[in-house]
Protein backbone atom coordinates (compact mmCIF):
# COMPACT_ATOMS: atom_id res chain seq x y z
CA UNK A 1 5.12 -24.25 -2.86
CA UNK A 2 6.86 -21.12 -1.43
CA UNK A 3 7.63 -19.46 1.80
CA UNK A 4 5.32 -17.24 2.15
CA UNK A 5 7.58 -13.62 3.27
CA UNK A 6 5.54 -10.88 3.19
CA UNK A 7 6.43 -6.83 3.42
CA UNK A 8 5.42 -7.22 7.58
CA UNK A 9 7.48 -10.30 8.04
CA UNK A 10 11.03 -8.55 5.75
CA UNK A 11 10.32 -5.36 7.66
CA UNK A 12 10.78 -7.46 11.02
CA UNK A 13 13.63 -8.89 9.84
CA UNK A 14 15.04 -5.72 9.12
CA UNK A 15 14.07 -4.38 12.37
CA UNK A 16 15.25 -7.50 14.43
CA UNK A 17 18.48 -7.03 12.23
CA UNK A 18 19.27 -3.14 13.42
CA UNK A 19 18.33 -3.88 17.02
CA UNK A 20 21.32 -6.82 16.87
CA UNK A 21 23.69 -4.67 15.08
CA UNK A 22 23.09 -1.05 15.21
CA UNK A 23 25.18 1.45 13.34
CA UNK A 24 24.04 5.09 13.59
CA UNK A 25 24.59 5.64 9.47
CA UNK A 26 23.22 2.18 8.38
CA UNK A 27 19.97 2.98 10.39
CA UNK A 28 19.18 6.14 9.72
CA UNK A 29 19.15 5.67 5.94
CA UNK A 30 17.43 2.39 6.68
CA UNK A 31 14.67 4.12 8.00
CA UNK A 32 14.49 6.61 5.34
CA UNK A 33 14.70 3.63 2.92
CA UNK A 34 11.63 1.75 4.64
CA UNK A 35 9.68 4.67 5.16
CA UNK A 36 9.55 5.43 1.75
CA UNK A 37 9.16 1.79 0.20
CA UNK A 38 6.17 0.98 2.31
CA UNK A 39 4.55 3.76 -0.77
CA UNK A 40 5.22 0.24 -2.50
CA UNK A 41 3.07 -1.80 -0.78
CA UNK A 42 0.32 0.87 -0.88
CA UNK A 43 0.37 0.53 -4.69
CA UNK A 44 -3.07 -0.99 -4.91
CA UNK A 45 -4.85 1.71 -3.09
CA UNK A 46 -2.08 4.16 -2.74
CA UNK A 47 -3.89 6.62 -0.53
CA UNK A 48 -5.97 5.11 2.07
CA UNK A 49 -5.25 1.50 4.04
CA UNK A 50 -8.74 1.28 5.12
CA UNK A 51 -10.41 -0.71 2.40
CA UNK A 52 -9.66 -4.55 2.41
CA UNK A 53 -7.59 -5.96 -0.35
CA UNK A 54 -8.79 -9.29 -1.61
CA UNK A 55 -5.52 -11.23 -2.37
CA UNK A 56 -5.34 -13.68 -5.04
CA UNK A 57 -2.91 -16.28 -6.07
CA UNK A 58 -2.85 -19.84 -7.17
CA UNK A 59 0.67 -21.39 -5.11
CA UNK A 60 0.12 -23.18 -2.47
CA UNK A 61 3.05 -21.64 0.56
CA UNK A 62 4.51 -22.27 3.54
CA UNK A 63 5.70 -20.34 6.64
CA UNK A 64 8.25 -21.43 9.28
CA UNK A 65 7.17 -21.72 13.04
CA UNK A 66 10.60 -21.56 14.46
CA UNK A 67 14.30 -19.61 13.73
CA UNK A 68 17.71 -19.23 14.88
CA UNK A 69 18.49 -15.98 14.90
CA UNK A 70 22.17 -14.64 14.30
CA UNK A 71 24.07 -11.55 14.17
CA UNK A 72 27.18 -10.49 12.06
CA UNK A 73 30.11 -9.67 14.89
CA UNK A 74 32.55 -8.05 12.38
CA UNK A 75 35.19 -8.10 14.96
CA UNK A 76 35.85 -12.16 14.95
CA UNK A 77 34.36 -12.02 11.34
CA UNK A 78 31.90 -14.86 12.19
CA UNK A 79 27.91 -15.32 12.95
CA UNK A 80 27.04 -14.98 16.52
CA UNK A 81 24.10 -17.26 17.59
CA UNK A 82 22.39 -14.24 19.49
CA UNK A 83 18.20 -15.16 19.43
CA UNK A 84 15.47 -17.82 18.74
CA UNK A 85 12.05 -16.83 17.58
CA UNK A 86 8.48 -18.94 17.20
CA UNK A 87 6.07 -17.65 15.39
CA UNK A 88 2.16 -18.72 15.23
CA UNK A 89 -0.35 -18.32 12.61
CA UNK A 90 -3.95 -18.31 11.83
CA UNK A 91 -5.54 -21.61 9.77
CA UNK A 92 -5.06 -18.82 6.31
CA UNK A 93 -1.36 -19.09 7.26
CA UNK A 94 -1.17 -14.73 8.65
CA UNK A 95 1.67 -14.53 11.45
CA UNK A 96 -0.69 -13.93 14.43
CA UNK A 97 2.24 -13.91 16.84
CA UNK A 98 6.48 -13.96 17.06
CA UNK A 99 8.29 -14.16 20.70
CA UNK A 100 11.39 -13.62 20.60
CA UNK A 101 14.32 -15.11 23.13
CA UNK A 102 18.09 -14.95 23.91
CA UNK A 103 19.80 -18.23 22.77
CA UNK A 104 21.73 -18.73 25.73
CA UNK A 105 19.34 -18.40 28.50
CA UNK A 106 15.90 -18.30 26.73
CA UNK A 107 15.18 -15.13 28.29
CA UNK A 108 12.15 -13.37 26.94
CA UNK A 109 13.50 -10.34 24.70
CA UNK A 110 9.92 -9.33 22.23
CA UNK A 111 6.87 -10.41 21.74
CA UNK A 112 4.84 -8.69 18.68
CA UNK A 113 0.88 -10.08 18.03
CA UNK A 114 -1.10 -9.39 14.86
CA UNK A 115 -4.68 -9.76 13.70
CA UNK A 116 -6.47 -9.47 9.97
CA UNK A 117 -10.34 -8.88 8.59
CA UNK A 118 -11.36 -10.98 6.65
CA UNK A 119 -9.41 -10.05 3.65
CA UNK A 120 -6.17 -10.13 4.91
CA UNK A 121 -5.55 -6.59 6.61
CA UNK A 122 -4.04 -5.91 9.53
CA UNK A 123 -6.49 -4.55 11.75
CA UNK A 124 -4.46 -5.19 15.37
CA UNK A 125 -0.28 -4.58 15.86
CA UNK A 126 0.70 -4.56 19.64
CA UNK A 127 4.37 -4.86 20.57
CA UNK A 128 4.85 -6.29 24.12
CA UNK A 129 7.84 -5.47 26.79
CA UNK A 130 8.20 -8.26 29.29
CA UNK A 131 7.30 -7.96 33.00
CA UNK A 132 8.15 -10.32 35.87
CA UNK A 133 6.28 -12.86 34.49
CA UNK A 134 3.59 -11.75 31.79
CA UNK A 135 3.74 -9.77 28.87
CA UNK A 136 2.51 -6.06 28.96
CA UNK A 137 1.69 -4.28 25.91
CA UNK A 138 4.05 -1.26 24.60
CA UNK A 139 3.03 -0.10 21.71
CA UNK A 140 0.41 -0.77 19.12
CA UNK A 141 -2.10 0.32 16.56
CA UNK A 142 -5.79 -0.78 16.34
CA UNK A 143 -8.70 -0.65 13.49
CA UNK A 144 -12.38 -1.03 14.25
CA UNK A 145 -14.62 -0.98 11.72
CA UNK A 146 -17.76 0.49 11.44
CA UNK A 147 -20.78 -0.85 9.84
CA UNK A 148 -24.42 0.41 8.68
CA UNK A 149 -27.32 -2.02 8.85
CA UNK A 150 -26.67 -3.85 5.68
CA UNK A 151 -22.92 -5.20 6.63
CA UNK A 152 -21.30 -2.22 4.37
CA UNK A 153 -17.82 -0.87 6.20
CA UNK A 154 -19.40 3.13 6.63
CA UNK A 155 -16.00 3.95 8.52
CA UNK A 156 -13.07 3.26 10.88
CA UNK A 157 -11.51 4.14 14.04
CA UNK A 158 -7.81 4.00 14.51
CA UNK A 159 -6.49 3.38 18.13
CA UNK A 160 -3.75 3.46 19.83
CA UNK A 161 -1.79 2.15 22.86
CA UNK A 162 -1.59 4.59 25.55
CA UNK A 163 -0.28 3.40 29.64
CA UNK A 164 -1.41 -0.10 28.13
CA UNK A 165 -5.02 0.51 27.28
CA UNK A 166 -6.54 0.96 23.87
CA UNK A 167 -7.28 4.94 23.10
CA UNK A 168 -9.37 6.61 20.41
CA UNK A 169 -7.16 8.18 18.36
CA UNK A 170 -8.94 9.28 14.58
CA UNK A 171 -12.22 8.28 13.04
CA UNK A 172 -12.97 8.21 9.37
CA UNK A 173 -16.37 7.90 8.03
CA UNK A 174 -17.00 7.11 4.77
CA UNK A 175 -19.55 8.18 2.09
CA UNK A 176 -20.72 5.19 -0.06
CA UNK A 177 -22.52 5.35 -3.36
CA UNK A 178 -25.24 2.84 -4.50
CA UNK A 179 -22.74 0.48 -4.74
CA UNK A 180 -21.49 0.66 -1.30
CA UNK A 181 -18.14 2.09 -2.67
CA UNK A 182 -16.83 4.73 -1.11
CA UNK A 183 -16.52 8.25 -2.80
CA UNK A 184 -15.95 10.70 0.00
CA UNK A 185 -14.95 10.89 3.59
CA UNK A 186 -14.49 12.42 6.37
CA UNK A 187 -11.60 12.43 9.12
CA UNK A 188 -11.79 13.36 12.72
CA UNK A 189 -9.44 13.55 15.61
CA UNK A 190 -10.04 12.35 19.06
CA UNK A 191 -9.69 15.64 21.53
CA UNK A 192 -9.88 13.57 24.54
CA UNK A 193 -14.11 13.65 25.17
CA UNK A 194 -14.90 13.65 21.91
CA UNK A 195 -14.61 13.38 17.91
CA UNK A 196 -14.00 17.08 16.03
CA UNK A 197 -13.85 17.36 12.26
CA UNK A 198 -10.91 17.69 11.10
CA UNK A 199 -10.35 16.98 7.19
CA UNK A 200 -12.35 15.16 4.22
CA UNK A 201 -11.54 13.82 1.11
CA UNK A 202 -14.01 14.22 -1.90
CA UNK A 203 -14.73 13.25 -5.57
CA UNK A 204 -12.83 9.82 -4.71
CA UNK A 205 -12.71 7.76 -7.71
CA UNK A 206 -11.62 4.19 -8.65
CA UNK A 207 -9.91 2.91 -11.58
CA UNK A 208 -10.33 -0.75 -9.99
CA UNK A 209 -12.58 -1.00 -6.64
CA UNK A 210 -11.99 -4.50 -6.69
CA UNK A 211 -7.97 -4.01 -6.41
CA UNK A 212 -8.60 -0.78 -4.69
CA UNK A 213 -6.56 1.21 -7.71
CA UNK A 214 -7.90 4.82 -6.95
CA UNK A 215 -7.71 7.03 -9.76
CA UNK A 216 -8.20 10.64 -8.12
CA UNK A 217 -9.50 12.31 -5.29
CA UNK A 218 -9.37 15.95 -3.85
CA UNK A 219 -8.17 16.35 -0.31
CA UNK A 220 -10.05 19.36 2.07
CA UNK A 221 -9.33 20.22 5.56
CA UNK A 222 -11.06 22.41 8.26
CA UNK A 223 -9.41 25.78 8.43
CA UNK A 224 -11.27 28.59 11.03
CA UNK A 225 -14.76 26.96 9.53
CA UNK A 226 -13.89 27.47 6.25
CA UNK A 227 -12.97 24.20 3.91
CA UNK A 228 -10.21 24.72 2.48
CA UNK A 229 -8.43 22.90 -0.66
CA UNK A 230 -4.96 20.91 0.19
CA UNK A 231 -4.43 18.19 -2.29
CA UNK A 232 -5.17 16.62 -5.53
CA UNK A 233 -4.66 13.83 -6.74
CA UNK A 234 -5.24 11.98 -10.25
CA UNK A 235 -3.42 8.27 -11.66
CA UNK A 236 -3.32 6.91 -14.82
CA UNK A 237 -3.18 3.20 -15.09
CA UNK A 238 -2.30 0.53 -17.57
CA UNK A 239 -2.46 -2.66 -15.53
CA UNK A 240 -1.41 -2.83 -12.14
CA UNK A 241 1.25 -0.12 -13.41
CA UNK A 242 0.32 3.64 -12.59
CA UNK A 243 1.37 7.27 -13.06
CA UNK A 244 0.32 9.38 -9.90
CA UNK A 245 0.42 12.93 -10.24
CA UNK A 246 -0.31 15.34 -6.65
CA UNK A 247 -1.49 19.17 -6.52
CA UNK A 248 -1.79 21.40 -3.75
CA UNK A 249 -4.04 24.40 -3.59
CA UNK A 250 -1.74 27.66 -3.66
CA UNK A 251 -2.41 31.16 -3.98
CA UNK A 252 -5.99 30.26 -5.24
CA UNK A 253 -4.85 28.10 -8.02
CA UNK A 254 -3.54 24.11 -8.12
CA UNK A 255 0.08 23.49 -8.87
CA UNK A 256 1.21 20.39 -9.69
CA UNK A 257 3.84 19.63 -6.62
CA UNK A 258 4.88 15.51 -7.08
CA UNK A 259 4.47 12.50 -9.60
CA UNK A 260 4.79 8.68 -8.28
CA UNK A 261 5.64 5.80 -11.45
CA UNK A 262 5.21 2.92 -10.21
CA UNK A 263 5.63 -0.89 -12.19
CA UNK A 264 5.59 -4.34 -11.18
CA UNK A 265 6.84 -7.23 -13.13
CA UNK A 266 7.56 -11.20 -11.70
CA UNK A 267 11.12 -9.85 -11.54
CA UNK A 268 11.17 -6.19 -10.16
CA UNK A 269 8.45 -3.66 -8.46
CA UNK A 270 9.56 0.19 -9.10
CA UNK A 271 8.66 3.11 -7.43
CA UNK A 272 9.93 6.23 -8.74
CA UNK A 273 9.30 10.05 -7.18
CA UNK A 274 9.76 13.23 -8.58
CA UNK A 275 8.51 16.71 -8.36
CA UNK A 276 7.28 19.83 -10.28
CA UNK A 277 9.82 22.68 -11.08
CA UNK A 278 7.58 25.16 -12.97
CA UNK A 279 8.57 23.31 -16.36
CA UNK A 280 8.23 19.89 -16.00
CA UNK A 281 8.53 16.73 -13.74
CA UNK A 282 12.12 16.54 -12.36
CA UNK A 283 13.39 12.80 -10.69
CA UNK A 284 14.30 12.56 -7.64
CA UNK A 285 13.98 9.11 -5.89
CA UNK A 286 14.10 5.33 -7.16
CA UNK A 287 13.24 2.52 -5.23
CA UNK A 288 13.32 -0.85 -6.36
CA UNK A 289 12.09 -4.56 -5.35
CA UNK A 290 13.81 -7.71 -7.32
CA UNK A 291 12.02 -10.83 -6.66
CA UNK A 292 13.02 -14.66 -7.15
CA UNK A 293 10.92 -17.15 -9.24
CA UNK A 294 9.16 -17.94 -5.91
CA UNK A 295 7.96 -14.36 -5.74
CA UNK A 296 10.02 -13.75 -2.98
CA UNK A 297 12.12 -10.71 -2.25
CA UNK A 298 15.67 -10.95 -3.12
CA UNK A 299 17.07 -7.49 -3.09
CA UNK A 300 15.99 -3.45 -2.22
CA UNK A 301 18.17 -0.45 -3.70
CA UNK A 302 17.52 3.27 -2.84
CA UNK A 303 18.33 6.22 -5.48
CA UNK A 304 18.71 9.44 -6.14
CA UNK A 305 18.48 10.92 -9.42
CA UNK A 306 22.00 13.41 -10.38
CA UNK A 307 20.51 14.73 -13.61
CA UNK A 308 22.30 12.33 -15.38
CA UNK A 309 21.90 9.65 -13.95
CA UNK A 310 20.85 7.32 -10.88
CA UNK A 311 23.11 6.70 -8.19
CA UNK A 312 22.62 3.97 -5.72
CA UNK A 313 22.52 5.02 -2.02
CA UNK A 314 21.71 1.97 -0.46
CA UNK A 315 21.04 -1.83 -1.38
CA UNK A 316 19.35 -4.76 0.80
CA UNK A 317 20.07 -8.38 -0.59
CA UNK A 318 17.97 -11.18 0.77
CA UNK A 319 20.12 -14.39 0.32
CA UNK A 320 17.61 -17.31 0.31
CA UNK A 321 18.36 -21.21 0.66
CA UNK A 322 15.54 -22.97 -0.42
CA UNK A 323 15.38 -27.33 0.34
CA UNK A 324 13.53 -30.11 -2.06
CA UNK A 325 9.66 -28.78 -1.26
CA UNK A 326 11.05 -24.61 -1.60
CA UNK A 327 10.84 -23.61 1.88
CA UNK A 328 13.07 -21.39 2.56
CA UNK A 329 15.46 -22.80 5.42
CA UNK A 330 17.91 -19.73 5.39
CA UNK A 331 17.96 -15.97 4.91
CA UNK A 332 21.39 -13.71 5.20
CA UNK A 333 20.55 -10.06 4.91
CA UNK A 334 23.62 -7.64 3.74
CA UNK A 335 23.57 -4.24 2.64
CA UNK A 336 26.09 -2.05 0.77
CA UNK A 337 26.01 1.69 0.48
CA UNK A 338 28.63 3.74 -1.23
CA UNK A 339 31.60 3.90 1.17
CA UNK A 340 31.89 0.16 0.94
CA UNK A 341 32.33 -2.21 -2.54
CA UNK A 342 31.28 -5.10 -1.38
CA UNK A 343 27.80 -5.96 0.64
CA UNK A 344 28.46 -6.55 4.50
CA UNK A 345 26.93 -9.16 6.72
CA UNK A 346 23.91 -7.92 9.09
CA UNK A 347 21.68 -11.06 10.10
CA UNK A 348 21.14 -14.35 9.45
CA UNK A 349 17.53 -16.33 10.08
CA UNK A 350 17.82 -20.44 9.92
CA UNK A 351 13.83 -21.48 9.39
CA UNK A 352 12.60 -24.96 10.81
CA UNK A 353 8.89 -26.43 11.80
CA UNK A 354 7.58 -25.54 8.09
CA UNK A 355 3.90 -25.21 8.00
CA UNK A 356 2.23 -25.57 4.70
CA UNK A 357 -1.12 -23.54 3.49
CA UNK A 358 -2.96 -23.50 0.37
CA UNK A 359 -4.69 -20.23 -0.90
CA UNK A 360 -7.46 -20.11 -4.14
CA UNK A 361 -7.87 -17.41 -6.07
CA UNK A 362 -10.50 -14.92 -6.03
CA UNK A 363 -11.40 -13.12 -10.05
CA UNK A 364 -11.92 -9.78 -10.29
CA UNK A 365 -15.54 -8.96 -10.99
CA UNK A 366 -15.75 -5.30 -10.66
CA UNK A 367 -13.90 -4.10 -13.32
CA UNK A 368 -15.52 -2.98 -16.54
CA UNK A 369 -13.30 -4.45 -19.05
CA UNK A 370 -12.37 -3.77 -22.82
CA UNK A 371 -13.60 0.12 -22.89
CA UNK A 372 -12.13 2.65 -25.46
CA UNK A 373 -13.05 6.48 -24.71
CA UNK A 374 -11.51 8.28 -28.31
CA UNK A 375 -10.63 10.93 -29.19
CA UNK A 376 -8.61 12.20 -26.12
CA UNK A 377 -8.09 14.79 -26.09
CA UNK A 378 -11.96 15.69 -27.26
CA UNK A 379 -12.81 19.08 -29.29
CA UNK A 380 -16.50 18.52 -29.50
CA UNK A 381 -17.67 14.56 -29.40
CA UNK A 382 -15.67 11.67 -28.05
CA UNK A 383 -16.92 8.11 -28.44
CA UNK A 384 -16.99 5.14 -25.90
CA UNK A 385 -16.88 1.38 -27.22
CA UNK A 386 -17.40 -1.24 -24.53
CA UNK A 387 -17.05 -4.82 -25.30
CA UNK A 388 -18.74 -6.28 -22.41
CA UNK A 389 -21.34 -9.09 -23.35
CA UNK A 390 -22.69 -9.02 -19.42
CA UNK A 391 -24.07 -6.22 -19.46
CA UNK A 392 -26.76 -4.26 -21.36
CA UNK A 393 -27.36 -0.59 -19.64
CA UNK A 394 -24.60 1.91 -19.42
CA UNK A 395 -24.57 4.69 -16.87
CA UNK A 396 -22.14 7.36 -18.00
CA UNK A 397 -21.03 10.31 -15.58
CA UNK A 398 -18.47 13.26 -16.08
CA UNK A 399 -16.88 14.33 -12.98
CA UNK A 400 -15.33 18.23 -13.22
CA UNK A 401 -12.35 18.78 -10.72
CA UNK A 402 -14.20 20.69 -8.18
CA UNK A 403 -16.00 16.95 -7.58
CA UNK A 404 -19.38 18.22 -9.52
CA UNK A 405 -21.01 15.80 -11.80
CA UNK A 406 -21.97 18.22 -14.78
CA UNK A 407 -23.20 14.69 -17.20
CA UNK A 408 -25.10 12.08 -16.56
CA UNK A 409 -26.67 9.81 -19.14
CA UNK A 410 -27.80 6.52 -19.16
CA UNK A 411 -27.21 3.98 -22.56
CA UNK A 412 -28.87 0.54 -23.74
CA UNK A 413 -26.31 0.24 -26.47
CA UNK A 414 -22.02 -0.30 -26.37
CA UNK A 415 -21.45 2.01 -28.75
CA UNK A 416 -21.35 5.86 -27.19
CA UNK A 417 -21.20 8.97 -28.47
CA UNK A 418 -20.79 12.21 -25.87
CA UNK A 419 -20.95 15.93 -27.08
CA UNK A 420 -18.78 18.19 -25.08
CA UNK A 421 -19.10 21.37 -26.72
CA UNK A 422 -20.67 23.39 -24.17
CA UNK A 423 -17.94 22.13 -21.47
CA UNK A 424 -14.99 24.68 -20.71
CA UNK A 425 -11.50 23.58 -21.78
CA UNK A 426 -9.46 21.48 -18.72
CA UNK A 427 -9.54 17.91 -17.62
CA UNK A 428 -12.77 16.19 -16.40
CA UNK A 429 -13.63 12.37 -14.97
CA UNK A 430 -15.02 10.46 -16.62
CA UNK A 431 -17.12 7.53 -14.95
CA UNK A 432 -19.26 4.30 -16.47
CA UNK A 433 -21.40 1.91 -14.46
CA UNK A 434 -23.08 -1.01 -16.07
CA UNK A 435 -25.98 -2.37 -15.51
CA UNK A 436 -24.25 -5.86 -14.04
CA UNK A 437 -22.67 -3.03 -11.36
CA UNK A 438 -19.02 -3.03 -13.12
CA UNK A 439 -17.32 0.31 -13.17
CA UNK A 440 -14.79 1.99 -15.29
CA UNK A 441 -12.76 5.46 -14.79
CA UNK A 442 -10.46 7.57 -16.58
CA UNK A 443 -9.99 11.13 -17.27
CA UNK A 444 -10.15 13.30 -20.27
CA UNK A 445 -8.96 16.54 -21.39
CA UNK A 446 -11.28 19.33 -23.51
CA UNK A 447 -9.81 21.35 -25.59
């Protein structure tokens, strides 16, 4: 069993932290630093937080209901006791609600409220300001889904908070294939009276629907009437790991602009950017996750590349204290950046009122497994093996990058063969359904 911390509930504590002990320097590269490694958490399904994640894992964890909150007070070098929080949950253990209240008088200080879909994400974020006696709503964000007869999510509109009522803010529709999984849509903003076009994204596809690893897509938006090419985007995955490479559409042409490498591990999670300078990808930015055996976060470092050599801008270490059934009944946040050596006190959280929650896990039965596409790059004929016993039929598509399916070919056997020899050098998509609806993607280059 573990307590369960995730990337809403450390960025809270980070928050809470600041708000106890700001420092002008120490929060504004903490809120480069969190900007940036929330690209982290968008890892499966990099580009787009509307479709649901299923999680799975095995451990059973817990989550505490109650904390003393403290402050660092570098001036008597001691913790002050400076806040107590409760926090509620739903029965699949998802914070639903913290309040938060001044140790010495109990005075209301924050109250923030959360709610999921069904497959864990977070569709409703309201922060509350306290009134003479009730809580009023400050701030907030708000998805509602839309669906099409058959229960298939066709879209979502994002609201937000305006003079404390709920306001349309932008509307994305999506465009499904026969699978009901999305490969297009379209984005409008809210003018007041009414929805207007704004931007779509085409020729979406998916390395794993089921995870929601994308593996391209080509961003348009609305220019005068005219649609008009901004981004592209293609990843290359092996695992859960992933190269992302990003084009934008100048002077008539793509140019590659920015890569994202990203890895997991139990230990670490790495996300590393970098950028096109007419020759090749140059570094730029590291950031990096180190996790307990619990699976729970223990430390976050910011870098910059010198082109020699990373140097560390910023660290976050997440001291844990863990009792006999591993919840965790203490966490000390420090930093260190480089004008100090060694890592200064910010906030301490004692946890009490554990609450324990047990989670199954749900297989992954989307993903076409075991494929081989050879040779790649192809001159005239590349072959596709697919040991997959479930399936029978084969649907094979190739994608070009201007989102137009130039192949499409459908196969009773494993064993493929494809003649390109009439398609133009460049890269294409490549795309193959089977028959039990699994789905493969990757991308290959013609000679």
């Amino acid at each position: 069993m573990k307590t369960k911390f995730t990337p809403l509930t450390m960025l809270a504590f980070f928050v809470m932290s600041f708000s106890l002990q700001a420092q002008n320097q120490i929060a504004q590269n903490g809120k480069k630093y969190f900007q940036n490694t929330g690209k982290i958490s968008l890892a499966n399904g990099i580009h787009s937080n509307h479709f649901g994640l299923p999680k799975s894992t095995t451990r059973e964890f817990s989550v505490p209901g109650y904390s003393e909150d403290y402050a660092w007070d570098p001036d008597v070098n001691t913790w002050q006791h400076v806040s107590n929080t409760t926090y509620d949950y739903d029965v699949a253990g998802r914070l639903t609600e913290e309040i938060e209240q001044e140790a010495q008088t109990g005075i209301y200080l924050s109250r923030n409220s959360y709610a999921y879909d069904y497959f864990g994400n977070i569709t409703e974020d309201v922060y509350y300001t306290r009134g003479v006696d009730e809580w009023i709503p400050a701030g907030g964000s708000k998805s509602e889904y839309l669906l099409n007869v058959n229960g298939d999510v066709v879209g979502v509109i994002e609201k937000t908070i305006l003079d404390g009522e709920w306001v349309n803010k932008i509307k994305t529709e999506y465009i499904l294939n026969a699978n009901a999984v999305p490969i297009g849509m379209q984005t409008y903003n809210w003018t007041g009276t009414d929805w207007e076009l704004s931007s779509k994204t085409v020729n979406i596809t998916w390395h794993n629907w089921q995870k929601r690893q994308i593996s391209g897509y080509t961003f348009q938006y609305l220019q005068n009437g005219i649609w008009t090419n901004g981004e592209r985007y293609f990843a290359q995955y092996k695992g859960n790991n992933y190269i992302g490479e990003f084009e934008t559409w100048q002077n008539t042409q793509w140019e590659y602009t920015k890569r994202e490498v990203y890895s997991k591990t139990a230990e670490e999670e790495i996300l590393t950017l970098g950028s096109w300078n007419g020759a090749g990808w140059v570094m730029e930015e590291r950031y990096t996750t180190k996790f307990d055996a619990q699976g729970n976060q223990t430390k976050m470092e910011f870098s910059t590349w010198t082109e020699t050599e990373w140097l560390t801008e910023l660290e976050f270490f997440f001291d844990l204290t863990y009792n006999g059934l591993i919840d965790v009944t203490e966490l000390v946040i420090r930093y260190r950046d480089p004008d100090i050596t060694e890592p200064a006190n910010i906030s301490k959280y004692v946890f009490s009122s554990f609450l324990h929650f047990e989670t199954t896990e749900v297989k992954n039965v989307n993903l076409l497994e075991n494929v081989a596409v050879y040779p790649n790059p192809v001159t005239s004929v590349f072959n596709i093996k697919i040991n997959d016993k479930s399936s029978s039929e084969f649907a094979v598509n190739i994608v070009n990058l201007a989102g137009q399916t130039i192949f499409s070919e459908n196969y009773s056997t494993p064993s493929i063969s494809v003649n390109t020899e009439l398609l133009p050098g460049g890269m294409y998509l490549l795309n193959i359904k089977s028959s039990e609806g699994k789905i493969y993607n990757s991308k290959f280059l013609k000679k």
